[in-house]
N, C-alpha and C. Protein backbone atom coordinates (compact mmCIF):
# COMPACT_ATOMS: atom_id res chain seq x y z
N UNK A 1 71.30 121.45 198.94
CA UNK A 1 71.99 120.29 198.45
C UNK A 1 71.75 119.11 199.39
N UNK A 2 71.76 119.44 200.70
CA UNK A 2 71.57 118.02 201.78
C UNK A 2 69.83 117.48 201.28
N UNK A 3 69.03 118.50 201.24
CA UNK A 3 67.95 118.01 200.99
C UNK A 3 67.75 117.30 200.08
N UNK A 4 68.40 117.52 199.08
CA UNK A 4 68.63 116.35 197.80
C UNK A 4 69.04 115.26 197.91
N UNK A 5 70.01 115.24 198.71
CA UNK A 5 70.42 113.87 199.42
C UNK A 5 69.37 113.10 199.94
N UNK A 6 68.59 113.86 201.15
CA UNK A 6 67.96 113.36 202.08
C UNK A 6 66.62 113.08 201.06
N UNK A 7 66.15 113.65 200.08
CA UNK A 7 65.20 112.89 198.99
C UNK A 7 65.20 112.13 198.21
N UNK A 8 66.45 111.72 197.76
CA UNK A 8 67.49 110.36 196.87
C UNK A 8 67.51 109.25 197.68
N UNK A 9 67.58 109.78 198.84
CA UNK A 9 68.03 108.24 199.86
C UNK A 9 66.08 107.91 200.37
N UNK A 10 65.55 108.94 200.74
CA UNK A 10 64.11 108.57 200.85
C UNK A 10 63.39 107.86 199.88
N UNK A 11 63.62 107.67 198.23
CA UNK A 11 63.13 107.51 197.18
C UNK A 11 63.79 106.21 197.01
N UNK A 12 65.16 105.87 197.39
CA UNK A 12 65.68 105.09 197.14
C UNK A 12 64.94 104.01 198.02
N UNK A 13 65.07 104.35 199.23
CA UNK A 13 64.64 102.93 200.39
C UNK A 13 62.88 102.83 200.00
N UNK A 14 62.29 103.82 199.73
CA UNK A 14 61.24 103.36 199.56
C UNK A 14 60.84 102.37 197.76
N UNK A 15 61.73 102.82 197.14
CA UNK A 15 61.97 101.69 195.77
C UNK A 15 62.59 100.29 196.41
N UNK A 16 63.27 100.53 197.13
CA UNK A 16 63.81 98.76 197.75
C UNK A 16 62.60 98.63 198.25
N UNK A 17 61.74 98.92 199.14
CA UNK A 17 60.66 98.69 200.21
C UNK A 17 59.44 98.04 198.99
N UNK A 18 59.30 98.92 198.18
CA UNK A 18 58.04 98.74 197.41
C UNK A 18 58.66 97.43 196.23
N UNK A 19 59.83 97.24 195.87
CA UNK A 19 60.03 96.48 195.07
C UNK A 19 59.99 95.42 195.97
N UNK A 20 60.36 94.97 196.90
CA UNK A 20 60.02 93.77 197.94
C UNK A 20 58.88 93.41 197.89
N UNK A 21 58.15 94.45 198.06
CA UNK A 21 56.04 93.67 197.67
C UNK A 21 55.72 93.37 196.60
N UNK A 22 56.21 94.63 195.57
CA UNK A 22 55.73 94.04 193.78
C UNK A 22 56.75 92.73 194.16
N UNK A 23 58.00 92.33 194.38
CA UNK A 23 58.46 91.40 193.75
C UNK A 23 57.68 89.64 194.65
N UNK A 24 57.30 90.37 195.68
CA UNK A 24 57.15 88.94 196.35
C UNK A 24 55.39 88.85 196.20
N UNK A 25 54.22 89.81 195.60
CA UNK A 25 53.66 89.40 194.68
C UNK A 25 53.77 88.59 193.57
N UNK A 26 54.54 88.96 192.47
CA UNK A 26 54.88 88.88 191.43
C UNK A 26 55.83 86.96 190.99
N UNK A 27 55.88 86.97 192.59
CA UNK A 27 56.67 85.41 192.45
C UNK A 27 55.34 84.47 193.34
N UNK A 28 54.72 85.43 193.62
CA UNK A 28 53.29 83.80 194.07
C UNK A 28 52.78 83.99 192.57
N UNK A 29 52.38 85.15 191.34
CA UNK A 29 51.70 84.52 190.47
C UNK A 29 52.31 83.77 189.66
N UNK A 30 54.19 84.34 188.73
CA UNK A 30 54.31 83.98 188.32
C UNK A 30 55.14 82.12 188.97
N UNK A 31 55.01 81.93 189.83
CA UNK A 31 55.74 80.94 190.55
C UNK A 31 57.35 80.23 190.58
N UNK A 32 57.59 81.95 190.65
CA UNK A 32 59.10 82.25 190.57
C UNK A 32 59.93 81.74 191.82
N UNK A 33 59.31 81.59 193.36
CA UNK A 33 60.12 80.23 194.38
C UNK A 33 59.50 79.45 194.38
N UNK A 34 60.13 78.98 194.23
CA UNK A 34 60.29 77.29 194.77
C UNK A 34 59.99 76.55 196.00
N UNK A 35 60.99 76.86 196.72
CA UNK A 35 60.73 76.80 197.93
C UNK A 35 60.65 78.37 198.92
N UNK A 36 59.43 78.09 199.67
CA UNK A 36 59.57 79.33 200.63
C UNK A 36 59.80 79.53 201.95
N UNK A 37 60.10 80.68 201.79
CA UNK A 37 61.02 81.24 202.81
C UNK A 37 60.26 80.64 204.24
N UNK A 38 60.84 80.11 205.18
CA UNK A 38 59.87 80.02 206.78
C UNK A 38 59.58 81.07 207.36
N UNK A 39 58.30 81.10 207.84
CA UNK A 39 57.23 82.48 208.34
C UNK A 39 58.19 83.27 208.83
N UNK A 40 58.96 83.00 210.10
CA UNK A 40 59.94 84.14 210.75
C UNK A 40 60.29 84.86 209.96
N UNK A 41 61.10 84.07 208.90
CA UNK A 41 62.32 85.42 208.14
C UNK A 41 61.34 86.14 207.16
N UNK A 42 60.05 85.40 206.61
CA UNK A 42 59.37 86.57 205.90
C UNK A 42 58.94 87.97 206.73
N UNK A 43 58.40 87.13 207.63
CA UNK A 43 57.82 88.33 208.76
C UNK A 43 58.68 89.67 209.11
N UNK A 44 60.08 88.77 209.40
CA UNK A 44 61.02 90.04 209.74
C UNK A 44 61.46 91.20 208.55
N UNK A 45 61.16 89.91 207.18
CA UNK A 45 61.44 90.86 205.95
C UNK A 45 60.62 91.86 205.72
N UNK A 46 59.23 91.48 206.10
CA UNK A 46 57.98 92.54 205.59
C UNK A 46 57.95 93.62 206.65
N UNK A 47 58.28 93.21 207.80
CA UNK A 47 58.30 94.23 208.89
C UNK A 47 59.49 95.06 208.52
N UNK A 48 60.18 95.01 207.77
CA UNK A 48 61.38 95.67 207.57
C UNK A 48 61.27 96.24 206.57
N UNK A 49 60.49 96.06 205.58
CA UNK A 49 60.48 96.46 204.28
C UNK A 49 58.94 97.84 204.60
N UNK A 50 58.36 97.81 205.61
CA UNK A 50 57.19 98.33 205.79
C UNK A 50 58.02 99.25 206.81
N UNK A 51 59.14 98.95 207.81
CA UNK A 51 59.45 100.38 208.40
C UNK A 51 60.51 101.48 207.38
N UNK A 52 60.88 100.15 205.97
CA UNK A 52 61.85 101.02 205.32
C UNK A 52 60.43 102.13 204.33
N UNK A 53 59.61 101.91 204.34
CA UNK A 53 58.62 102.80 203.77
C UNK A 53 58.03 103.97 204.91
N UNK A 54 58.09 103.54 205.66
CA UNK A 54 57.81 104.61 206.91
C UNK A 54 58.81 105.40 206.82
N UNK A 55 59.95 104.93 207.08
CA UNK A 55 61.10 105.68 207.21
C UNK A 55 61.23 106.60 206.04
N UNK A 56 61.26 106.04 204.57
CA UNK A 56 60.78 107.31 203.27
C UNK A 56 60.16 107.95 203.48
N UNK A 57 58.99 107.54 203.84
CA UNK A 57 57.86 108.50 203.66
C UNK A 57 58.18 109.87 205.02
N UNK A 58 58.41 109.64 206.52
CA UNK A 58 59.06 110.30 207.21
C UNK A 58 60.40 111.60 206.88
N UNK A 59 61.13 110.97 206.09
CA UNK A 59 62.09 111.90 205.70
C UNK A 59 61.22 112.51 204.14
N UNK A 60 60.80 111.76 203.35
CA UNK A 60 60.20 112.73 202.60
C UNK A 60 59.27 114.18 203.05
N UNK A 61 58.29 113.58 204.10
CA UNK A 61 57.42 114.56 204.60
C UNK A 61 58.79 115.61 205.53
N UNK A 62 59.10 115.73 206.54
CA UNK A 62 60.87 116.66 206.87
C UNK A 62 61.06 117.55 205.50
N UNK A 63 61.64 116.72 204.82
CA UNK A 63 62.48 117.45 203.50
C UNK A 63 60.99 118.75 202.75
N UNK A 64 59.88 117.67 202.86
CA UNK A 64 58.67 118.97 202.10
C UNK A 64 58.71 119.87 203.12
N UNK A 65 58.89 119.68 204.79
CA UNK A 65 58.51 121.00 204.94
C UNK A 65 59.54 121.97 205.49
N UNK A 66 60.71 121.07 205.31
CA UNK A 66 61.82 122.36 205.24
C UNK A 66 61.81 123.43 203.54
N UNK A 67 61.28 122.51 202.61
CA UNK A 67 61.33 122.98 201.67
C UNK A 67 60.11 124.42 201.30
N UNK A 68 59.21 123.97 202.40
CA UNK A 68 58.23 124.93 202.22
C UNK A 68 58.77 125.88 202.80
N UNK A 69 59.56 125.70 204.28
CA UNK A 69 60.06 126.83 205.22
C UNK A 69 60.32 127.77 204.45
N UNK A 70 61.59 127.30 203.63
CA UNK A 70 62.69 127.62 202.50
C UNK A 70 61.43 128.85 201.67
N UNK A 71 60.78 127.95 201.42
CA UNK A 71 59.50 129.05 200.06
C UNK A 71 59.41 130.51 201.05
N UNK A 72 58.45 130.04 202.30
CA UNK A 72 58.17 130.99 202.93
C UNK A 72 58.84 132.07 203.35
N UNK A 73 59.85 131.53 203.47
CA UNK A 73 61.30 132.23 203.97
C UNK A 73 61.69 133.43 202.75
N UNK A 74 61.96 132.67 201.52
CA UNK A 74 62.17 133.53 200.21
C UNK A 74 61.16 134.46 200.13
N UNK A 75 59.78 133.92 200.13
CA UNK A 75 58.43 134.97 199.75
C UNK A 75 58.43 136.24 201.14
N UNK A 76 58.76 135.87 202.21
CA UNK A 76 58.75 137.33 202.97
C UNK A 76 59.90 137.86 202.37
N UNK A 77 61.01 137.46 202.26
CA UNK A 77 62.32 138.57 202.19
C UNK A 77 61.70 139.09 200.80
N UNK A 78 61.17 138.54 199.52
CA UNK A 78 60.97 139.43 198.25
C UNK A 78 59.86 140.50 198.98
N UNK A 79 58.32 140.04 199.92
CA UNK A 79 58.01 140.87 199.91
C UNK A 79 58.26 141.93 200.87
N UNK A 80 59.47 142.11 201.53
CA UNK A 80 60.36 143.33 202.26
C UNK A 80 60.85 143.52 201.54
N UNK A 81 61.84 143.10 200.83
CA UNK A 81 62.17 143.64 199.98
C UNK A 81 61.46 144.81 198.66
N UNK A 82 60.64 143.90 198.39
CA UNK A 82 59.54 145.06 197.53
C UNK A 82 58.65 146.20 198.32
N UNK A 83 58.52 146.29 199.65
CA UNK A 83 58.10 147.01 200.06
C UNK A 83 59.21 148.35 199.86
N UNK A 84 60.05 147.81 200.92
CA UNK A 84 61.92 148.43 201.06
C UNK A 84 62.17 149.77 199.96
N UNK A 85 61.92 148.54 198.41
CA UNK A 85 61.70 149.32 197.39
C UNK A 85 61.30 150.39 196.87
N UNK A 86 59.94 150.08 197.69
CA UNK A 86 58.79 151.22 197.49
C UNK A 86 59.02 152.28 198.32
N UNK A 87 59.28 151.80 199.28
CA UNK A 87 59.72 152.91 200.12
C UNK A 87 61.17 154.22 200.23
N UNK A 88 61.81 153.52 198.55
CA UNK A 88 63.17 154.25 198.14
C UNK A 88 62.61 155.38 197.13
N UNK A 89 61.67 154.61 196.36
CA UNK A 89 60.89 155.02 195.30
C UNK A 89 60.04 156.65 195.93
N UNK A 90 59.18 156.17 196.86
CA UNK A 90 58.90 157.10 197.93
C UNK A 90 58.87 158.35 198.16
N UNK A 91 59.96 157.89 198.83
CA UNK A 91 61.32 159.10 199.65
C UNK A 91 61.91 159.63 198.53
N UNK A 92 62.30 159.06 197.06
CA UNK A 92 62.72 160.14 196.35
C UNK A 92 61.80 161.06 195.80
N UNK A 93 60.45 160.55 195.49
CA UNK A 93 59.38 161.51 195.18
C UNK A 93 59.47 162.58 196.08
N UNK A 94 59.36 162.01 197.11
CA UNK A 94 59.47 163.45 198.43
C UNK A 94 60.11 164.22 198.33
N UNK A 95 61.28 164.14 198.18
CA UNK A 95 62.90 164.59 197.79
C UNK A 95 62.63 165.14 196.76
N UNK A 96 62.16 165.14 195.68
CA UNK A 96 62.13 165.93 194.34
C UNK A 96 60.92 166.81 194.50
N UNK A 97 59.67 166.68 195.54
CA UNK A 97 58.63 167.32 195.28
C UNK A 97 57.37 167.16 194.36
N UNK A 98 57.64 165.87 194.24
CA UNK A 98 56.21 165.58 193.28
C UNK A 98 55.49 165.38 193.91
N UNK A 99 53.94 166.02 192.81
CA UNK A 99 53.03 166.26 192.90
C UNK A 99 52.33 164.74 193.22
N UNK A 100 51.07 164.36 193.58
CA UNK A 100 50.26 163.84 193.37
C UNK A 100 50.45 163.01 192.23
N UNK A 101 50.09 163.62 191.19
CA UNK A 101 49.82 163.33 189.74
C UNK A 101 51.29 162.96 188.92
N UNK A 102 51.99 163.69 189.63
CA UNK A 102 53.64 163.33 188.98
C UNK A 102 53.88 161.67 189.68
N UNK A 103 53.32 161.87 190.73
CA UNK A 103 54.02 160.53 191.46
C UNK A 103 53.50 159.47 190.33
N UNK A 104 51.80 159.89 190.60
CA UNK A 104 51.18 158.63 189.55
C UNK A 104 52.19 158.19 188.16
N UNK A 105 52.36 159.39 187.48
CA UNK A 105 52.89 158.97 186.20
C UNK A 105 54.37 158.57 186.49
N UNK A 106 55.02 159.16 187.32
CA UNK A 106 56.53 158.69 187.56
C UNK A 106 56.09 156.84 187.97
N UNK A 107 55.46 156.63 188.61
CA UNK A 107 56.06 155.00 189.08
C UNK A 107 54.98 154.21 187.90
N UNK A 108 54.32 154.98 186.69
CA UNK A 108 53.80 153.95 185.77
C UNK A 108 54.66 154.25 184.64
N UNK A 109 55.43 155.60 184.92
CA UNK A 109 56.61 155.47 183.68
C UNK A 109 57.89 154.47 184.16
N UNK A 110 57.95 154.20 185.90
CA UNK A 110 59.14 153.43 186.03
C UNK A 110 58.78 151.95 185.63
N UNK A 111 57.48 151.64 185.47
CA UNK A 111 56.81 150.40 185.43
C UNK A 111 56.94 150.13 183.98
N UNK A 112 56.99 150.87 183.03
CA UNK A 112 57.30 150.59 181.65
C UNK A 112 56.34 151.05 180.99
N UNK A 113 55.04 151.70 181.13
CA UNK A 113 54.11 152.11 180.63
C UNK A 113 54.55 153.03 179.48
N UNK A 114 54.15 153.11 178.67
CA UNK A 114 54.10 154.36 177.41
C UNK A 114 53.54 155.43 177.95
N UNK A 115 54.20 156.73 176.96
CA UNK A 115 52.99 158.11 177.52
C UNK A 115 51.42 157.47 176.87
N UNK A 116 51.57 157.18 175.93
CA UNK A 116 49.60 157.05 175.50
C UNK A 116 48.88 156.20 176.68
N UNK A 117 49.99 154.66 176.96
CA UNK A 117 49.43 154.26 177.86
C UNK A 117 48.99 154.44 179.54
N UNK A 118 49.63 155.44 179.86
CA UNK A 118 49.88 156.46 181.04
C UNK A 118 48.66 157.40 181.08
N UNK A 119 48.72 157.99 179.82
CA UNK A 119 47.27 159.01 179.57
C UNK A 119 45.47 157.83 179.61
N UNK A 120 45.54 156.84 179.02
CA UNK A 120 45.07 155.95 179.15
C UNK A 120 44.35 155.70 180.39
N UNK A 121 45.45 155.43 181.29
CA UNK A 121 45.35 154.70 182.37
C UNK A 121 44.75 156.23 183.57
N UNK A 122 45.34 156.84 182.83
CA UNK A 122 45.08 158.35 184.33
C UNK A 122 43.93 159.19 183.37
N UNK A 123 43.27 158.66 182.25
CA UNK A 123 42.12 159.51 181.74
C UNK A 123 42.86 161.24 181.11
N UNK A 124 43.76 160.99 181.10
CA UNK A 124 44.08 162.21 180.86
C UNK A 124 44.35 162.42 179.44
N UNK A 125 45.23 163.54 178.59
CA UNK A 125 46.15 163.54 177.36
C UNK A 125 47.26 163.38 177.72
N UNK A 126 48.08 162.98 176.04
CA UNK A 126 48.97 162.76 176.12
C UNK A 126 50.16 163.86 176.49
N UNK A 127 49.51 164.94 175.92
CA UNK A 127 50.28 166.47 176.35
C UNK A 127 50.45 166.56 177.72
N UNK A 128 48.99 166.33 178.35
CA UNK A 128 49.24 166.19 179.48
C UNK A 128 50.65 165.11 180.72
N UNK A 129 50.14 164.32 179.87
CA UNK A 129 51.09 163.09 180.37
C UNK A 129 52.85 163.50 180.21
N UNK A 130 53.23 164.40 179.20
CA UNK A 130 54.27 164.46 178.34
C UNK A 130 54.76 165.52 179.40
N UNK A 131 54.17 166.78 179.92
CA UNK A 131 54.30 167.79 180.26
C UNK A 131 54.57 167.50 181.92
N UNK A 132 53.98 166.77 182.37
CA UNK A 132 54.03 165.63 183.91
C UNK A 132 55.44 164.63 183.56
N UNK A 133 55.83 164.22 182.50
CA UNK A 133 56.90 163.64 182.36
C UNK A 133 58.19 164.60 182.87
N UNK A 134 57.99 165.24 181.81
CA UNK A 134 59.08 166.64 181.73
C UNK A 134 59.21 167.45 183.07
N UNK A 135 57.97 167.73 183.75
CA UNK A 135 58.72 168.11 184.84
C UNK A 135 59.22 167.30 186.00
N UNK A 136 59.26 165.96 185.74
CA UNK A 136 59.39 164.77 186.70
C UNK A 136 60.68 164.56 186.43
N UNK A 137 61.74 164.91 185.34
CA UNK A 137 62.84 164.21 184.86
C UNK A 137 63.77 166.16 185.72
N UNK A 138 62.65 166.86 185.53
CA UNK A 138 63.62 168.06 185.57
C UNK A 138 63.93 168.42 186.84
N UNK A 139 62.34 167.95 187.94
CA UNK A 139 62.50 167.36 189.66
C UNK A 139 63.68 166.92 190.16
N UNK A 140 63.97 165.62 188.76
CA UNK A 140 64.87 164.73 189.51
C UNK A 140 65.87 164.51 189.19
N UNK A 141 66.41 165.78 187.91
CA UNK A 141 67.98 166.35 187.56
C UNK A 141 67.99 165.13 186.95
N UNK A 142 67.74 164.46 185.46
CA UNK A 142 67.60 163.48 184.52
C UNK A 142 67.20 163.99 183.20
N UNK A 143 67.42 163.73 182.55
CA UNK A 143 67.18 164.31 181.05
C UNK A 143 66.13 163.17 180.46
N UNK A 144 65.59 161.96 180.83
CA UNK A 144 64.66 161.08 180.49
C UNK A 144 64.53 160.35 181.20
N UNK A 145 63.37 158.66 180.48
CA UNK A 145 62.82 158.04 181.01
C UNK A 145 64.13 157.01 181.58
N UNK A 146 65.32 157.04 180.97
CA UNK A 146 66.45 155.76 181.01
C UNK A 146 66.96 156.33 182.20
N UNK A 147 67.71 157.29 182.35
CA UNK A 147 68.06 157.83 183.43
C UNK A 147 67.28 158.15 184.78
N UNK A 148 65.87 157.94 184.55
CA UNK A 148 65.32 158.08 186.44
C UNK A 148 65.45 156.14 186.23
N UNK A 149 64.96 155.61 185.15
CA UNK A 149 65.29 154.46 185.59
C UNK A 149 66.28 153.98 186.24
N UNK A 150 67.41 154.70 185.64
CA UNK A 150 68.97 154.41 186.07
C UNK A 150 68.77 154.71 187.91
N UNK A 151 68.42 155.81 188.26
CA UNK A 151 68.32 156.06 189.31
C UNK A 151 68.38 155.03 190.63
N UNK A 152 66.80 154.27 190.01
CA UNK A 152 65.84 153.27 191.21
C UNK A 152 66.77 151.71 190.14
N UNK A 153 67.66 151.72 189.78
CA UNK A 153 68.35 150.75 189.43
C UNK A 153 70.12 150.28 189.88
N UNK A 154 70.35 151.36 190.28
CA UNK A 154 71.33 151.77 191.08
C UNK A 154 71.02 151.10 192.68
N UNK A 155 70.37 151.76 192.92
CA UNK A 155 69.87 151.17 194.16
C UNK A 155 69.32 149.70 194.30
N UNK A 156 68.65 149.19 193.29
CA UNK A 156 69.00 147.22 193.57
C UNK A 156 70.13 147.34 192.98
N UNK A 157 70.67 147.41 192.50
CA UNK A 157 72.73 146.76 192.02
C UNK A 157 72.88 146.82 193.20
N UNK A 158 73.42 148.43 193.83
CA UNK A 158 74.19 148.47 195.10
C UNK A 158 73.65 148.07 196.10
N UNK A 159 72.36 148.01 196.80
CA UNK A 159 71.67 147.00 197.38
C UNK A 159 71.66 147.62 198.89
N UNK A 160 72.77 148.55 198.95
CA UNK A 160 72.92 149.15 200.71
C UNK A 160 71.43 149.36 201.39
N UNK A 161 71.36 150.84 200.55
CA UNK A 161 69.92 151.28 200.84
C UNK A 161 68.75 150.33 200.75
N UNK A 162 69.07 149.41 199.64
CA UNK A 162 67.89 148.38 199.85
C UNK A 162 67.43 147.58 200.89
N UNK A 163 69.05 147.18 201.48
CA UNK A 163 68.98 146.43 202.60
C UNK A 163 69.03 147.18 204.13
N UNK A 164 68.93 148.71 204.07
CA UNK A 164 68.89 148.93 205.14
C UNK A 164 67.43 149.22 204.92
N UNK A 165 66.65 149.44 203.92
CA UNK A 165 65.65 149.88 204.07
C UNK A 165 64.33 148.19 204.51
N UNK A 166 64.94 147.40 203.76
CA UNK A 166 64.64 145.76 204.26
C UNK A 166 64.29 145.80 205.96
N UNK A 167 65.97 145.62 206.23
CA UNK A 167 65.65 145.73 207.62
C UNK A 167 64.48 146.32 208.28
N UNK A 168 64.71 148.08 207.78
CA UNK A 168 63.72 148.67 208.48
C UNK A 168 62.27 148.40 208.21
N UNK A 169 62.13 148.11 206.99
CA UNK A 169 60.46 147.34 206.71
C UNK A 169 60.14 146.10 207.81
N UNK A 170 61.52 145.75 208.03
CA UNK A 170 60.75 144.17 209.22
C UNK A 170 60.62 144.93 210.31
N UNK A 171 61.73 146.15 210.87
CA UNK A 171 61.61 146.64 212.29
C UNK A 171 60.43 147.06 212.10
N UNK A 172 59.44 147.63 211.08
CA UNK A 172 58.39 148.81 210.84
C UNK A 172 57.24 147.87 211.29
N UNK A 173 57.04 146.75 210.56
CA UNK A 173 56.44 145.55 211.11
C UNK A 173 56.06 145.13 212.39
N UNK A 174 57.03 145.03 213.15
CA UNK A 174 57.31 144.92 214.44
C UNK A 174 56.62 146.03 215.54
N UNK A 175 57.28 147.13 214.68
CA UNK A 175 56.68 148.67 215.63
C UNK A 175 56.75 149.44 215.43
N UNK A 176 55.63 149.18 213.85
CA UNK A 176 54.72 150.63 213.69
C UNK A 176 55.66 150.79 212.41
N UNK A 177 55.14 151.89 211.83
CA UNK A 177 55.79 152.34 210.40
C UNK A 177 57.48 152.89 210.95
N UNK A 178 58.29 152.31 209.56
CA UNK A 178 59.62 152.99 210.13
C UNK A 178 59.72 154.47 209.20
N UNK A 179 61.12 154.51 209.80
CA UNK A 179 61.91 155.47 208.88
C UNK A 179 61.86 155.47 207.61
N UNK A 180 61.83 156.63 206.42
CA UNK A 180 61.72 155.83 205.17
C UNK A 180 64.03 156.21 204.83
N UNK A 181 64.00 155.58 203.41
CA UNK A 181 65.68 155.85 203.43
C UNK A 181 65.92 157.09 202.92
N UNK A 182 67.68 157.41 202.72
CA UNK A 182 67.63 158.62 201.69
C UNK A 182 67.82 158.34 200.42
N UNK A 183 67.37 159.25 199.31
CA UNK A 183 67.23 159.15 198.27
C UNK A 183 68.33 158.38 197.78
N UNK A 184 67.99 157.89 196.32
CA UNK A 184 69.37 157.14 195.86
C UNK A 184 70.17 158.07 195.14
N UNK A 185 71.31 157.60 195.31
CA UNK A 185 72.23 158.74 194.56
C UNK A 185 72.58 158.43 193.36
């Protein structure tokens, strides 16, 4: 919200600043004074009207790059966060014992994929795919695809595990792979 401020008032002085030149153009063609102003007070006007554009342009450039901070700032925490994620996602595979091939189809069934499109994507059949489903739901004490969703959905609502696992993605960063979390409940 301050930054909005601080870009209203930058936009503003530089519209007074710039309307001072269009306007004192605009009165030598159309020969709108009369009499003019004596050199001093123009001088002090233009020098004033040229630091009130500095001065915009100064707080404009500030405000862009707090605003970028701001971006940068957001884009690491999503991507800890999405790591974090992955790393809940993970640890419950571990926890249930999937295979290789289960993992594959478990995180392209959490991704929204269809079985055809799953079989598709892993060259396989759909029996196949169906039969890798089934024992992935039975791994992970779920009767379907809504309920493991429910699972890894639970965990962004409640956000604990997310955020301890956050953290630990920045400590992991820092030094070396971390801990992964425990499964979601």
């Amino acid at each position: 919200m301050r930054d909005r401020h601080v870009i209203q008032i930058a936009l503003a002085i530089q519209a007074l600043c710039a309307g001072f030149f269009i306007s004192d153009i605009l009165s030598s063609y159309i020969g709108f004074r009369t009499t003019p102003l004596p050199w001093r007070y123009r001088e002090l006007i233009e020098i004033g009207a040229a630091l009130g554009l500095l001065i915009g342009f100064v707080m404009g450039a500030y405000s862009l790059k707090r605003s970028r901070d701001r971006q940068r700032r957001a884009e690491d925490g999503l991507r800890r966060a999405s790591a974090a994620f992955m790393d809940v996602i993970e640890e419950s595979f571990t926890d249930w014992g999937l295979t290789p091939a289960e993992r594959d189809v478990a995180l392209f069934a959490i991704k929204g994929l269809s079985t055809q499109e799953i079989a598709e994507v892993r060259q396989t059949s759909e029996g196949t795919v169906k039969a890798q489903t089934n024992a992935i739901y039975r791994k992970a004490g779920v009767s379907g695809r809504g309920q493991l969703l429910s699972l890894f959905i639970d965990v962004l609502i409640d956000g604990t595990e997310l955020a301890r696992a956050t953290s630990e993605a920045a400590q992991s960063t820092e030094a070396g792979p971390g801990k992964l979390l425990d499964k979601a409940s």
